[in-house]
C-alpha atoms as a PDB file:
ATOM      1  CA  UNK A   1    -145.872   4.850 -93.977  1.00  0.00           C
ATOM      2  CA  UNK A   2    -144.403   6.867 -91.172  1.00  0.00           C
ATOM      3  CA  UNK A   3    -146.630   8.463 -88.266  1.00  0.00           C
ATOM      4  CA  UNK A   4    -144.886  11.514 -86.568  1.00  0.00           C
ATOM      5  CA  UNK A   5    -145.807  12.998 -83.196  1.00  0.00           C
ATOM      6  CA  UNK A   6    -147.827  15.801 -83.495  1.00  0.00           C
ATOM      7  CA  UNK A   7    -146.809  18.667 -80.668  1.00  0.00           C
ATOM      8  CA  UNK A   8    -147.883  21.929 -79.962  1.00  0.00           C
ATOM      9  CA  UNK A   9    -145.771  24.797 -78.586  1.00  0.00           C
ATOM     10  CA  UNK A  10    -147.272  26.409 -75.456  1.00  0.00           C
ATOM     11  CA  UNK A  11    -147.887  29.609 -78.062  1.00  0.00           C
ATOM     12  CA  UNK A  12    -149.626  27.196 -80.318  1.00  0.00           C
ATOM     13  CA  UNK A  13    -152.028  25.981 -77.530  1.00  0.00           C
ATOM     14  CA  UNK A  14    -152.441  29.783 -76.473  1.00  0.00           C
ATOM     15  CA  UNK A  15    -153.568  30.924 -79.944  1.00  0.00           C
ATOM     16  CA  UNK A  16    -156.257  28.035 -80.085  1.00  0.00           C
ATOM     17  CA  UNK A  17    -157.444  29.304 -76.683  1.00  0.00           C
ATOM     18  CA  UNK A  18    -157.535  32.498 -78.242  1.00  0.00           C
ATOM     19  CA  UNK A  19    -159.624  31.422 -81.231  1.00  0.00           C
ATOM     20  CA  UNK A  20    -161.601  29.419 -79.289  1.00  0.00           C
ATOM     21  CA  UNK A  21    -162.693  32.314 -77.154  1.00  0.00           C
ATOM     22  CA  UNK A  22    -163.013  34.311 -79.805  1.00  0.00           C
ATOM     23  CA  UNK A  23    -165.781  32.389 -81.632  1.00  0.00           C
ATOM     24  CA  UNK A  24    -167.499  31.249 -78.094  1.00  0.00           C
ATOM     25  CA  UNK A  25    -168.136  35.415 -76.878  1.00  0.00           C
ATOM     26  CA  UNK A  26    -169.122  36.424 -81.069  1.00  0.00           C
ATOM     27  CA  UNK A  27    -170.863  33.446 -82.101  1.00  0.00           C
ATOM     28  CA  UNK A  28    -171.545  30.434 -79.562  1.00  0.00           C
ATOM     29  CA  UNK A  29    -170.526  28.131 -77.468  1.00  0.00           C
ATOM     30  CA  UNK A  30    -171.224  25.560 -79.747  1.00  0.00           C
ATOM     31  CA  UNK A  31    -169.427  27.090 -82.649  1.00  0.00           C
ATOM     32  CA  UNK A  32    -166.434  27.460 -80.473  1.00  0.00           C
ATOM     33  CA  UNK A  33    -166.352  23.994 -79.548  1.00  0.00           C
ATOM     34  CA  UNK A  34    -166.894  22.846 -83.469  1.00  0.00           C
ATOM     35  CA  UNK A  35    -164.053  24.968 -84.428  1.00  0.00           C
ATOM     36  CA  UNK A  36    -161.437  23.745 -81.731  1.00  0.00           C
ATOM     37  CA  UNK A  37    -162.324  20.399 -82.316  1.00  0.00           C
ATOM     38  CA  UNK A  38    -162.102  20.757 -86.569  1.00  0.00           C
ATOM     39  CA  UNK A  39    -158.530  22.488 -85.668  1.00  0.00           C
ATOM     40  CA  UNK A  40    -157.315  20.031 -83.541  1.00  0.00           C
ATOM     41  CA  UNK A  41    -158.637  16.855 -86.146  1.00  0.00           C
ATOM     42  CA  UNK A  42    -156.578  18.734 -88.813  1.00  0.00           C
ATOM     43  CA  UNK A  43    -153.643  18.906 -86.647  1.00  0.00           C
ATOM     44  CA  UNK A  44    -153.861  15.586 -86.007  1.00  0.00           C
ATOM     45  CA  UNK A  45    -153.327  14.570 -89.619  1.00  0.00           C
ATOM     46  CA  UNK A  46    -150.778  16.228 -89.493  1.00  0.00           C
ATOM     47  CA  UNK A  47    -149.167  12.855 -87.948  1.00  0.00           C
ATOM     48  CA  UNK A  48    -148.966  11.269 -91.919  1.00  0.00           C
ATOM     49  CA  UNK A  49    -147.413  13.242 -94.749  1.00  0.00           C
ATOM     50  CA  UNK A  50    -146.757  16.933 -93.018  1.00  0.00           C
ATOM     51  CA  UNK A  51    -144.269  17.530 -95.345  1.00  0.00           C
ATOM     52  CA  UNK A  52    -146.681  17.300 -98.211  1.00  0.00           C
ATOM     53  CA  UNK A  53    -148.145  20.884 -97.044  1.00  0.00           C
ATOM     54  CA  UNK A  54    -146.444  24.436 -98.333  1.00  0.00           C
ATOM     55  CA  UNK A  55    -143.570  25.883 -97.173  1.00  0.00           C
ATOM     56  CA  UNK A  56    -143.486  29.356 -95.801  1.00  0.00           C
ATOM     57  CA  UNK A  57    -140.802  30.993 -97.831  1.00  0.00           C
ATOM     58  CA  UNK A  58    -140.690  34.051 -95.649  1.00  0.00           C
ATOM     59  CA  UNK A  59    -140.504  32.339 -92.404  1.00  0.00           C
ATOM     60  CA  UNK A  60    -137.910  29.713 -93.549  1.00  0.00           C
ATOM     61  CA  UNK A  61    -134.691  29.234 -93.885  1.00  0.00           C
ATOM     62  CA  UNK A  62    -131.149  26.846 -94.266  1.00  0.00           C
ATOM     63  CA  UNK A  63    -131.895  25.821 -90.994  1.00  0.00           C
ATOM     64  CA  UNK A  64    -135.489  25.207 -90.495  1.00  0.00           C
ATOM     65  CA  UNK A  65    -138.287  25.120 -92.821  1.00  0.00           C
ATOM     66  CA  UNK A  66    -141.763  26.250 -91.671  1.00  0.00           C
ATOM     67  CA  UNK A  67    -144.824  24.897 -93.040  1.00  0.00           C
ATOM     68  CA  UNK A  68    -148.375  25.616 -93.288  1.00  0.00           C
ATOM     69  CA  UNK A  69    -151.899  23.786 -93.372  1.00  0.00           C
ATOM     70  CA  UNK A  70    -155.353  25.865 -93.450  1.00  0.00           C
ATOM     71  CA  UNK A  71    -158.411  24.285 -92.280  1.00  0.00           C
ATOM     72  CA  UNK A  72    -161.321  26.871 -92.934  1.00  0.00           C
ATOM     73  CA  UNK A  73    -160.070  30.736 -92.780  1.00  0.00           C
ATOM     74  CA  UNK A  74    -157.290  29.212 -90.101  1.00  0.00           C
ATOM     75  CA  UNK A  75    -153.619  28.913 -90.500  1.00  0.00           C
ATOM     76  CA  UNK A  76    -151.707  26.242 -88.854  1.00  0.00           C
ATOM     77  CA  UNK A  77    -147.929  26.407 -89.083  1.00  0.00           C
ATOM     78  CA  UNK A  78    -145.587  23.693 -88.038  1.00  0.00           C
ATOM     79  CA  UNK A  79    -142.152  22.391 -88.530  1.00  0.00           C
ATOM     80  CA  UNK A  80    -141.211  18.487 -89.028  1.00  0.00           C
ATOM     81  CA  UNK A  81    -138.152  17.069 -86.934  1.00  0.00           C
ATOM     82  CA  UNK A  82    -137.620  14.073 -89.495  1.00  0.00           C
ATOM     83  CA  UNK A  83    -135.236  13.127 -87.021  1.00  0.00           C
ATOM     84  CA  UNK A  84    -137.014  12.504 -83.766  1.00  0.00           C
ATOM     85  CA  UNK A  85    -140.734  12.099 -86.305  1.00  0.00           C
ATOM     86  CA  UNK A  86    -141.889  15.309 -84.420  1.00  0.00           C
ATOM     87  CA  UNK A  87    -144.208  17.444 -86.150  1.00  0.00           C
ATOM     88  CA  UNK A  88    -144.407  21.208 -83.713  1.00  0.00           C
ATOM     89  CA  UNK A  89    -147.166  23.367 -84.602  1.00  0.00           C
ATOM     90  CA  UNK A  90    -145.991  26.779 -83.703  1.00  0.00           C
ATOM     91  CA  UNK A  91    -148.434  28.851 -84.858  1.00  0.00           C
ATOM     92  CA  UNK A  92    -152.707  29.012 -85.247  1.00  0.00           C
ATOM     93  CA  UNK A  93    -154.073  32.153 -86.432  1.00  0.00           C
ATOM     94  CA  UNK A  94    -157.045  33.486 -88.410  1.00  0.00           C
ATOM     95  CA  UNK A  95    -156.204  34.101 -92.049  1.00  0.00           C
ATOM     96  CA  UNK A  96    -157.614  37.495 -92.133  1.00  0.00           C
END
Protein backbone atom coordinates (compact mmCIF):
# COMPACT_ATOMS: atom_id res chain seq x y z
CA UNK A 1 0.00 0.00 0.00
CA UNK A 2 1.20 3.49 -0.70
CA UNK A 3 1.85 6.17 2.18
CA UNK A 4 1.65 9.84 0.87
CA UNK A 5 3.03 12.90 2.64
CA UNK A 6 0.58 14.63 4.39
CA UNK A 7 1.17 18.73 4.09
CA UNK A 8 -0.58 21.56 5.20
CA UNK A 9 -0.82 24.94 3.45
CA UNK A 10 0.16 27.88 5.70
CA UNK A 11 -3.92 28.73 5.45
CA UNK A 12 -4.53 25.22 6.58
CA UNK A 13 -2.27 25.60 9.71
CA UNK A 14 -3.93 29.16 10.26
CA UNK A 15 -7.50 27.80 10.34
CA UNK A 16 -6.46 25.06 12.98
CA UNK A 17 -4.99 27.94 15.02
CA UNK A 18 -8.16 29.49 14.56
CA UNK A 19 -10.23 26.54 15.77
CA UNK A 20 -8.01 25.85 18.28
CA UNK A 21 -8.47 29.25 19.82
CA UNK A 22 -11.76 29.17 19.32
CA UNK A 23 -12.60 26.16 21.54
CA UNK A 24 -9.66 27.15 24.21
CA UNK A 25 -11.49 31.06 25.01
CA UNK A 26 -15.48 29.18 24.75
CA UNK A 27 -14.83 25.97 26.25
CA UNK A 28 -11.23 25.04 27.72
CA UNK A 29 -7.99 24.65 27.40
CA UNK A 30 -8.27 21.16 27.53
CA UNK A 31 -10.96 20.86 24.95
CA UNK A 32 -8.84 22.90 22.67
CA UNK A 33 -5.98 20.75 22.97
CA UNK A 34 -8.33 17.41 22.44
CA UNK A 35 -9.68 18.91 19.37
CA UNK A 36 -6.28 19.95 17.65
CA UNK A 37 -4.86 16.85 18.47
CA UNK A 38 -8.21 14.59 17.06
CA UNK A 39 -7.75 17.01 13.82
CA UNK A 40 -4.35 16.54 13.33
CA UNK A 41 -4.64 12.29 13.99
CA UNK A 42 -7.31 12.45 11.21
CA UNK A 43 -5.09 14.32 8.98
CA UNK A 44 -2.61 12.07 9.49
CA UNK A 45 -4.55 9.17 8.01
CA UNK A 46 -4.87 10.92 5.54
CA UNK A 47 -1.24 9.44 4.55
CA UNK A 48 -3.18 5.83 3.31
CA UNK A 49 -6.14 5.89 0.96
CA UNK A 50 -6.98 9.93 0.68
CA UNK A 51 -8.49 9.35 -2.38
CA UNK A 52 -11.07 7.09 -0.85
CA UNK A 53 -12.77 10.40 0.74
CA UNK A 54 -15.52 12.65 -1.38
CA UNK A 55 -14.86 14.90 -3.86
CA UNK A 56 -15.97 18.46 -3.69
CA UNK A 57 -17.86 18.91 -6.89
CA UNK A 58 -18.09 22.64 -6.50
CA UNK A 59 -14.56 23.29 -5.72
CA UNK A 60 -13.17 20.91 -8.43
CA UNK A 61 -12.35 20.80 -11.60
CA UNK A 62 -10.31 19.21 -15.02
CA UNK A 63 -7.40 20.27 -13.35
CA UNK A 64 -7.51 19.57 -9.74
CA UNK A 65 -9.87 17.69 -7.70
CA UNK A 66 -10.54 18.77 -4.08
CA UNK A 67 -11.46 16.44 -1.48
CA UNK A 68 -12.95 16.34 1.84
CA UNK A 69 -12.72 14.34 5.26
CA UNK A 70 -14.90 15.43 8.48
CA UNK A 71 -13.78 14.45 11.80
CA UNK A 72 -16.57 15.66 14.32
CA UNK A 73 -18.54 18.97 13.02
CA UNK A 74 -14.93 19.79 11.15
CA UNK A 75 -14.16 19.85 7.53
CA UNK A 76 -10.82 19.02 6.24
CA UNK A 77 -10.19 19.56 2.55
CA UNK A 78 -7.16 18.40 0.69
CA UNK A 79 -5.90 17.58 -2.70
CA UNK A 80 -3.63 14.36 -3.60
CA UNK A 81 -0.45 14.95 -5.90
CA UNK A 82 -0.38 11.13 -7.01
CA UNK A 83 2.63 12.23 -8.58
CA UNK A 84 5.02 13.45 -5.95
CA UNK A 85 2.48 11.06 -3.06
CA UNK A 86 1.62 14.54 -1.55
CA UNK A 87 -1.55 14.84 0.12
CA UNK A 88 -2.11 19.23 0.85
CA UNK A 89 -4.77 19.99 3.17
CA UNK A 90 -5.93 23.38 2.17
CA UNK A 91 -8.66 23.95 4.12
CA UNK A 92 -10.08 23.23 8.11
CA UNK A 93 -13.24 24.78 8.97
CA UNK A 94 -16.25 24.20 11.23
CA UNK A 95 -19.15 22.61 9.39
CA UNK A 96 -21.66 25.01 10.59
Amino acid sequence: MVTYKVRLTPRARVDLTNIVEYVRRKESATTAIKVRKGIMEAIKKLQKLPESHAKVEELSDEQIVFRRMLKWDYKIVFTVEKDELVVLVVKIYHGS
